[in-house]
Protein backbone atom coordinates (compact mmCIF):
# COMPACT_ATOMS: atom_id res chain seq x y z
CA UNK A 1 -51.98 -11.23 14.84
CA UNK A 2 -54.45 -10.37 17.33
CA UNK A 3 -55.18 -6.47 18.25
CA UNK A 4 -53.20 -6.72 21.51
CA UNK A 5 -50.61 -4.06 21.83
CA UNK A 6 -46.94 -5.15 20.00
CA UNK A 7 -44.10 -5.42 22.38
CA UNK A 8 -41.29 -3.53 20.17
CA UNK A 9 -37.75 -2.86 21.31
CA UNK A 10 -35.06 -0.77 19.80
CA UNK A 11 -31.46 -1.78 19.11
CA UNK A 12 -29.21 1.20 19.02
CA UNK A 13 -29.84 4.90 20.32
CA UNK A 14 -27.82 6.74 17.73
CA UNK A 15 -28.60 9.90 15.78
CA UNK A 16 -32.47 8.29 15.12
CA UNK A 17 -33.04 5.78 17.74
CA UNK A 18 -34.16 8.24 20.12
CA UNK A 19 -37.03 9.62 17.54
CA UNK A 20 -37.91 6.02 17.31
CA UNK A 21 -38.36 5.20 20.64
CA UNK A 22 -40.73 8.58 21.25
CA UNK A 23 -42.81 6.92 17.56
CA UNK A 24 -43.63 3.83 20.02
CA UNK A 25 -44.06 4.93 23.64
CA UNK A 26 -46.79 7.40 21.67
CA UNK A 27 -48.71 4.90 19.34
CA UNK A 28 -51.67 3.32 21.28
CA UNK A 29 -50.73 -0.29 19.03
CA UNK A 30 -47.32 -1.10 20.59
CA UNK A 31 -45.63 -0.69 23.60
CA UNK A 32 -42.00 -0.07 24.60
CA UNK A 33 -40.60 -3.04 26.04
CA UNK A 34 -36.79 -2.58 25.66
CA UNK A 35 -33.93 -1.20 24.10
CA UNK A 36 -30.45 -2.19 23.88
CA UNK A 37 -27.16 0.72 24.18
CA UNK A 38 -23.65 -0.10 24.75
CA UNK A 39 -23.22 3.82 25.21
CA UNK A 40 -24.24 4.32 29.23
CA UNK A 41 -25.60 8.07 29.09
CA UNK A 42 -27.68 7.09 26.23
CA UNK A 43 -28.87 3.91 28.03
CA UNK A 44 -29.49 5.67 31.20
CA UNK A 45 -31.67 8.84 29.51
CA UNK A 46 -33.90 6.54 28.11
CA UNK A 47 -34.60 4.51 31.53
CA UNK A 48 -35.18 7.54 33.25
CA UNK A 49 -37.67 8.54 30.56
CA UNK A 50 -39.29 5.28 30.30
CA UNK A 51 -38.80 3.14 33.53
CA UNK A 52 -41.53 0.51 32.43
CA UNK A 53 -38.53 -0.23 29.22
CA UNK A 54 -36.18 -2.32 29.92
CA UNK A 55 -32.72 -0.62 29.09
CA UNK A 56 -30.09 -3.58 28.42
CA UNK A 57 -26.50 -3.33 26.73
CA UNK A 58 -26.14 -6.43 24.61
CA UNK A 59 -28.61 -6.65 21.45
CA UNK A 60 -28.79 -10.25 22.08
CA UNK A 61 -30.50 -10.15 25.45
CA UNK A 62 -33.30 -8.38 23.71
CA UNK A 63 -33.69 -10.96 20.97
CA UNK A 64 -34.08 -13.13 24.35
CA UNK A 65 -37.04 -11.53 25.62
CA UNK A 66 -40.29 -13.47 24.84
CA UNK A 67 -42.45 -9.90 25.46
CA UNK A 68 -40.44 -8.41 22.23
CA UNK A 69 -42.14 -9.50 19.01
CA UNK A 70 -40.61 -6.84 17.23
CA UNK A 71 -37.19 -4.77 16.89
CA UNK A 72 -36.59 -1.65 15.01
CA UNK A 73 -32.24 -1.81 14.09
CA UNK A 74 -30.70 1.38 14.98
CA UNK A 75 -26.85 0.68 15.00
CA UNK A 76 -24.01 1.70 12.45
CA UNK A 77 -24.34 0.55 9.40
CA UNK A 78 -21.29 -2.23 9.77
CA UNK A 79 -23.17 -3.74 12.61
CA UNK A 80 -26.73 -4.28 10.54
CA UNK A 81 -26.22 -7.94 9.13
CA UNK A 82 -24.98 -9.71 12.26
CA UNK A 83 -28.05 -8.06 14.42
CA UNK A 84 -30.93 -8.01 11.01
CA UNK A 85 -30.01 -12.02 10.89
CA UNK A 86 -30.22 -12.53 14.61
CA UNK A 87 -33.43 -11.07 14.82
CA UNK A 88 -35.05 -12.74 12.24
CA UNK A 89 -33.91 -15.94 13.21
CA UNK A 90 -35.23 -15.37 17.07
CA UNK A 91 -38.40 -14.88 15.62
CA UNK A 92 -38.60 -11.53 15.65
CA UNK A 93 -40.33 -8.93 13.62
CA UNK A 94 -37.97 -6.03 11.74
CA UNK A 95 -37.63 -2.59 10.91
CA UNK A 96 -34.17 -1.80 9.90
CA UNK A 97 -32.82 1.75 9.42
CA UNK A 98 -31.58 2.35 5.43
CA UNK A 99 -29.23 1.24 4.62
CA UNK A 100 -30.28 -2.63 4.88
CA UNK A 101 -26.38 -3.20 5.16
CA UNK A 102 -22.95 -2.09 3.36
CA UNK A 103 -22.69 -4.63 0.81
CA UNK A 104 -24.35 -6.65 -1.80
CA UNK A 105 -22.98 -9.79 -0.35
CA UNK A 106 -24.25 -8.55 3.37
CA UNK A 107 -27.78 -7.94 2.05
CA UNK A 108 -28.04 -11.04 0.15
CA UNK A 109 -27.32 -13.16 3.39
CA UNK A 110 -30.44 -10.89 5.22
CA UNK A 111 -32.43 -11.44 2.61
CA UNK A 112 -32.11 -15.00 1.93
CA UNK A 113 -32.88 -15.48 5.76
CA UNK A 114 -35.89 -13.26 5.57
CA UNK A 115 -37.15 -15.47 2.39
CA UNK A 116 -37.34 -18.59 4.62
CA UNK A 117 -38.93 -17.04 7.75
CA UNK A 118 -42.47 -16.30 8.50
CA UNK A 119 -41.62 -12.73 9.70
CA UNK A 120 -41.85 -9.37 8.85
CA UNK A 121 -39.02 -7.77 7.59
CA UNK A 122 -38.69 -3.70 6.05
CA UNK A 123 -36.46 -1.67 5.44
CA UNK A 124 -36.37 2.11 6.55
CA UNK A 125 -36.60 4.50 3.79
CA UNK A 126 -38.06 6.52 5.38
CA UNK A 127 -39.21 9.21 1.98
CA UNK A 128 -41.61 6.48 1.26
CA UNK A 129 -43.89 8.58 3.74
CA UNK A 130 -42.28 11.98 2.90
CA UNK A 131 -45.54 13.94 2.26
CA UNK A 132 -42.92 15.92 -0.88
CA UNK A 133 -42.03 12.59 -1.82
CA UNK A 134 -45.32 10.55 -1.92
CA UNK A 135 -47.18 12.93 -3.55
CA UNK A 136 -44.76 13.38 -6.18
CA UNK A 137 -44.91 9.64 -6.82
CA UNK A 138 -48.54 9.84 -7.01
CA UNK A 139 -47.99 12.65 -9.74
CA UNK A 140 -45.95 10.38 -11.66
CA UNK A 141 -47.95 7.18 -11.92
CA UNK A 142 -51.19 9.32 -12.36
CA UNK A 143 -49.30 10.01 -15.84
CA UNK A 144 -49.41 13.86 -14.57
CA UNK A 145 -46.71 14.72 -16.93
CA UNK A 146 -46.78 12.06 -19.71
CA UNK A 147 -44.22 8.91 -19.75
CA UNK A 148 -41.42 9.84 -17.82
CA UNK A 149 -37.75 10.22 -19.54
CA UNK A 150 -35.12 11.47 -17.20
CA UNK A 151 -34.50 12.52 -13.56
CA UNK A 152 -31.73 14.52 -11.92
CA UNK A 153 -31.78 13.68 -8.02
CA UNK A 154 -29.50 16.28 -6.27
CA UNK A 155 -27.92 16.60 -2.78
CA UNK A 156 -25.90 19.24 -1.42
CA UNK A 157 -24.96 19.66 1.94
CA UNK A 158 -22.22 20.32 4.51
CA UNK A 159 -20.38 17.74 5.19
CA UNK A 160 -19.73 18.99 8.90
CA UNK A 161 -17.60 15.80 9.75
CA UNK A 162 -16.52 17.00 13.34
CA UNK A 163 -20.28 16.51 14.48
CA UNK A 164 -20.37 12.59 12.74
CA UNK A 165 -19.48 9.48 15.04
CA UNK A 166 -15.99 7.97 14.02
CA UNK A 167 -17.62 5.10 12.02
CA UNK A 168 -19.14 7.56 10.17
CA UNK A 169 -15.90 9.13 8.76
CA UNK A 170 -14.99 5.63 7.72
CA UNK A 171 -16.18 3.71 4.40
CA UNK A 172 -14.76 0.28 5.85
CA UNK A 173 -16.94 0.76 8.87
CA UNK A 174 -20.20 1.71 6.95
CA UNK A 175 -19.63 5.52 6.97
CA UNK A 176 -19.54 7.80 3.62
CA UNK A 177 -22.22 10.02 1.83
CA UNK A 178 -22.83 7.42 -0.66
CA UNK A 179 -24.38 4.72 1.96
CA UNK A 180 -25.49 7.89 4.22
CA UNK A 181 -27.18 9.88 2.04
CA UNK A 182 -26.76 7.96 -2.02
CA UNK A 183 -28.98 5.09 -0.62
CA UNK A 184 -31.83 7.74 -0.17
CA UNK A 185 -31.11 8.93 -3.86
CA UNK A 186 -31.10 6.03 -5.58
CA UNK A 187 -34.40 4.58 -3.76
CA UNK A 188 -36.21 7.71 -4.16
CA UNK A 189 -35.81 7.40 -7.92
CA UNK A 190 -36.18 3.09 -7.65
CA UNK A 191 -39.55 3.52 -6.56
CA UNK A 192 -40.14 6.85 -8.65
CA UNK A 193 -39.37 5.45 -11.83
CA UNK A 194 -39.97 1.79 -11.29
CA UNK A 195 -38.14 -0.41 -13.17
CA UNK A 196 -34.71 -1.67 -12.51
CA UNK A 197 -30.99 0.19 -12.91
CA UNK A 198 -29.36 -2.21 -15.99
CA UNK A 199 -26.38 0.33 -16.48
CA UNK A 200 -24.07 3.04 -14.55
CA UNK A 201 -21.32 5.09 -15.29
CA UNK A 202 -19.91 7.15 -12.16
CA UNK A 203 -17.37 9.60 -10.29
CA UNK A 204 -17.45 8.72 -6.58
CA UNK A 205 -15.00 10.14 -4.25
CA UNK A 206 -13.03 12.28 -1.67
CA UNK A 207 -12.24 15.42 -3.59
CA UNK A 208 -13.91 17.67 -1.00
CA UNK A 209 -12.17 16.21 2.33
CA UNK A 210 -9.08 13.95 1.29
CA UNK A 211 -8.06 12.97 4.54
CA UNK A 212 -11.23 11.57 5.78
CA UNK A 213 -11.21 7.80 4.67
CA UNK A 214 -14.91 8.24 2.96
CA UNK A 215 -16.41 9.37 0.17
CA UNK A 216 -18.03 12.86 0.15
CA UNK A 217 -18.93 13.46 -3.78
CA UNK A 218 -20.44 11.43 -5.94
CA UNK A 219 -22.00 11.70 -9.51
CA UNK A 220 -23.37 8.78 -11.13
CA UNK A 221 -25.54 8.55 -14.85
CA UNK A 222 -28.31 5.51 -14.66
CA UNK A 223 -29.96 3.86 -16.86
CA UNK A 224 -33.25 1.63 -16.24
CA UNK A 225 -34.40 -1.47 -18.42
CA UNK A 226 -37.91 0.89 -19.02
CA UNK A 227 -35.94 3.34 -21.07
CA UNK A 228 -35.64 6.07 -18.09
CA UNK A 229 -31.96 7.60 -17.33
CA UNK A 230 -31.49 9.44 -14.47
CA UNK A 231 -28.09 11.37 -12.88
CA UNK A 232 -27.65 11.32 -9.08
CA UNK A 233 -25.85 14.63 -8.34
CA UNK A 234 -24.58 14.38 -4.69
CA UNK A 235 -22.09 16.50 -2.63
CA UNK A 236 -21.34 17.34 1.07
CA UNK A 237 -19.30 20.13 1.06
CA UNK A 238 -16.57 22.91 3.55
CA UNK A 239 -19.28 25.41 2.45
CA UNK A 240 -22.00 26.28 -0.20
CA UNK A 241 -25.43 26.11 -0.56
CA UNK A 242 -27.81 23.07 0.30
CA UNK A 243 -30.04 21.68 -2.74
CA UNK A 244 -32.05 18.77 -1.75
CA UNK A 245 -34.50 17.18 -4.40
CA UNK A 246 -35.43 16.21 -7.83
CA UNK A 247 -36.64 16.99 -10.79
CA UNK A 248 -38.32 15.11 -13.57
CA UNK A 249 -38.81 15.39 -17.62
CA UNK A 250 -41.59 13.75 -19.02
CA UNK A 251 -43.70 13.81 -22.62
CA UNK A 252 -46.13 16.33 -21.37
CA UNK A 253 -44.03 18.20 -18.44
CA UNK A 254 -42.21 18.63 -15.51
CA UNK A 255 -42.27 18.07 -11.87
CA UNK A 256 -40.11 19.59 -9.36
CA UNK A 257 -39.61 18.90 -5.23
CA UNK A 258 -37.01 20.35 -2.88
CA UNK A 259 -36.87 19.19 0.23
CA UNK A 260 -36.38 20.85 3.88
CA UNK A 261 -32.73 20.71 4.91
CA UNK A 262 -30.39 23.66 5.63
CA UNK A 263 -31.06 27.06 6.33
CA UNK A 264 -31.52 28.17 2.37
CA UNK A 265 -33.28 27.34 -0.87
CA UNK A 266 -37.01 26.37 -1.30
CA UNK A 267 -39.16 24.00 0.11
CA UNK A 268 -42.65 22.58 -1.99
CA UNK A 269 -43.69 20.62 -5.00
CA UNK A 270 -44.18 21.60 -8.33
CA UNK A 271 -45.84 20.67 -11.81
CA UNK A 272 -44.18 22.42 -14.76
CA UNK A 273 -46.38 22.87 -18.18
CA UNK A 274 -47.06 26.23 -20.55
CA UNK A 275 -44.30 27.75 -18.99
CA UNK A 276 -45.66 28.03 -15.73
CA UNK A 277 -44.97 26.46 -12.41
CA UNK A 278 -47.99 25.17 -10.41
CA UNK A 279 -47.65 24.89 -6.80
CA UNK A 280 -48.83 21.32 -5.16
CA UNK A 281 -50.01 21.69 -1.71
CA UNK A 282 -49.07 19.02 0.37
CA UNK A 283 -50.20 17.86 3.66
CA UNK A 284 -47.03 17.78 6.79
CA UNK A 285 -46.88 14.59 8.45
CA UNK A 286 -44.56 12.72 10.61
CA UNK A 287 -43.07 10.17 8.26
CA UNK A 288 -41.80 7.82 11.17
CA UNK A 289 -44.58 7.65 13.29
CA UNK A 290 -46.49 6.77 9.60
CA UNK A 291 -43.60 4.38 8.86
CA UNK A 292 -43.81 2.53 12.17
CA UNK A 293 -47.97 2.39 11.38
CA UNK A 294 -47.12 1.00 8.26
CA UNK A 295 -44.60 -1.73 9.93
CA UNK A 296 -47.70 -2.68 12.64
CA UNK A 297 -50.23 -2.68 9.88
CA UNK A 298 -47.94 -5.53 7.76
CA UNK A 299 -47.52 -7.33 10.75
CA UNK A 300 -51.05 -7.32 12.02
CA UNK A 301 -52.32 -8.13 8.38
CA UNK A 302 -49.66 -10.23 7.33
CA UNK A 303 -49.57 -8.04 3.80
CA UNK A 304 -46.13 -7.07 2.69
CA UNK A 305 -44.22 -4.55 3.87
CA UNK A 306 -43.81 -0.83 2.34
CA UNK A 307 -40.15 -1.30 1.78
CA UNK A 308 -39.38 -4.96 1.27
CA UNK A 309 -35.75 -6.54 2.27
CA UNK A 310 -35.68 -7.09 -1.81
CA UNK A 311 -35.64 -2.85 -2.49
CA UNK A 312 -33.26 -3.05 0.11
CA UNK A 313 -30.94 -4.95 -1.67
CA UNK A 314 -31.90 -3.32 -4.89
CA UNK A 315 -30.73 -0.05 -3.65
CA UNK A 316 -27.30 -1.56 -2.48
CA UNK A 317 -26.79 -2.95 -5.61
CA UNK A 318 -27.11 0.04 -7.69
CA UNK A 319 -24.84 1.74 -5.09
CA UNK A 320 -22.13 -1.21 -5.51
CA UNK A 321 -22.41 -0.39 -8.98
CA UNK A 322 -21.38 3.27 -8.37
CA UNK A 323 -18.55 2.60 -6.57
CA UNK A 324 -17.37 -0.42 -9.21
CA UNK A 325 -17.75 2.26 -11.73
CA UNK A 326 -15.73 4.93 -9.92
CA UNK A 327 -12.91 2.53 -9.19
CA UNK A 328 -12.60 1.54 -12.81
CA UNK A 329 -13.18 4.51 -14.66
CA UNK A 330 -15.75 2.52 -17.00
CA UNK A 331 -19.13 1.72 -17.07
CA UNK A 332 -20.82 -1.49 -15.18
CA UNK A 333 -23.71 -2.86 -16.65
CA UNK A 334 -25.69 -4.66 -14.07
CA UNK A 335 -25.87 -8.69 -14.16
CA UNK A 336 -27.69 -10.19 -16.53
CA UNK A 337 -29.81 -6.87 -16.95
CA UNK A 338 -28.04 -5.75 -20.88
């Protein structure tokens, strides 16, 4: 790729398309060229803000436009493998919100379409440039804290399902905690611990809110083929207390992050040895507008993407594993991973 500017477009102005498009109209390597919004307020606030972007209704007409070379997907989750194949097969670099789509099956047809192109394909998880996050991966492959041997990755929130779209509120359509906020979970401790998930035993349900058709509670025990087993702890509740982090055991210590979300608990990273908590200072960032950098930088160096389509699926197929194990009451070990 030359250094020209990237023409990038954005499919979808839900509850993160918006920050996206503000990421590109301010980044000096890329320029807004479109988006695409069957909503017409939505649509129209962007034109007004950006009248040199093309503001279209149909995804496809984008994927038409030989100024785009690259699309960031920004629609509901049940709409991702339709628009992620159509992309890559017009040629088109891709950034695709998490999830990467709402079943194994879905993100094994993505991915076998991204293997035989010659494009760029990643997938947003976005903690990958979580300042809390990063640096606490850092601290664990540094060997900070000895060989790691357990995790606990918690999440409680409220649920507040009058402010979600519809889709949301629906697990046939995408929606739940488990693909909302699980797929975050289980990625932050894929690319934590490394290694892959060859066993899970899990609860996953609607204990909280019965009449919404989507799961609100999950907890799930994981074990990887390097030894590690972690617990995903995971709950959006009528009212409580948010907890948003994790916390690791190794040979020689601890290390602790919460994350910012709610109005209580604490916020920072911590090492744990003797007894004694030692703040980590960490440097704020804006993890999209790093993301997006990232995204240009594999596409402009042809190197591989931070998040590849193959996490992606990885992530999906721990949380398929989840809700297999739910259903059945019994454990699912992972194929050909025992």
């Amino acid at each position: 790729m030359t250094n020209q500017q990237l023409g990038i477009a954005v499919l979808g102005l839900g509850r993160v398309g918006p920050a996206h498009v503000r990421v590109i109209a301010e980044n000096p390597r890329a320029r807004l060229v479109a988006i695409a919004e069957v909503d017409e307020t939505k649509r129209g606030g962007v034109a007004a803000n950006y009248p040199d972007c093309a503001a279209l209704v149909d995804y496809r007409d984008v994927l038409a436009r030989a100024d785009v070379q690259a699309v960031i997907i920004c629609l509901p989750h049940w709409l991702h493998t339709r628009a992620a194949v159509d992309a890559v097969q017009a040629g088109k670099h891709v950034l695709i919100e998490k999830p990467l789509a709402t079943s194994v099956e879905e993100c094994e047809q993505i991915a076998e379409v991204v293997r035989t192109s010659n494009v760029t394909f990643t997938v947003g998880h976005t903690q990958h440039f979580y300042p809390i996050v990063a640096k606490a991966k850092q601290i664990l492959d540094d060997g900070r804290i000895g060989r790691p041997i357990m995790a606990i990755d918690s999440w409680y929130k409220p649920y507040e399902p009058e402010k979600r779209p519809a889709w949301m509120l629906d697990r046939k359509r995408g929606g739940g905690m488990l693909l909302m906020d699980g797929t975050h979970m289980i990625d932050r401790l894929l690319w934590h611990l490394g290694g892959r998930v060859e066993a899970v035993k899990a609860m996953n349900g609607n204990p909280v809110y019965p009449e919404i058709p989507a799961d609100d509670t999950a907890m799930a025990f994981l074990q990887f083929d390097n030894g590690i087993v972690a617990t995903l702890s995971r709950i959006a509740y009528r009212t409580g207390i948010t907890q948003y982090g994790a916390d690791y055991f190794g040979t020689n210590g601890q290390v602790k992050y919460r994350l910012p979300y709610g109005q209580h608990g604490e916020v920072g990273l911590w090492v744990g040895q003797n007894e004694l908590w030692e703040p980590i200072a960490v440097a704020a960032n804006n993890p999209l507008a790093d993301q997006f950098d990232a995204f240009l930088d594999a596409i402009e160096q042809g190197t591989k993407p931070a998040v590849s389509v193959e996490h992606g699926l990885e992530v999906i197929r721990v949380m398929a594993a989840i809700e297999r194990s739910a259903e059945t009451g019994r454990e699912i070990v992972l194929a050909g991973r025992a």
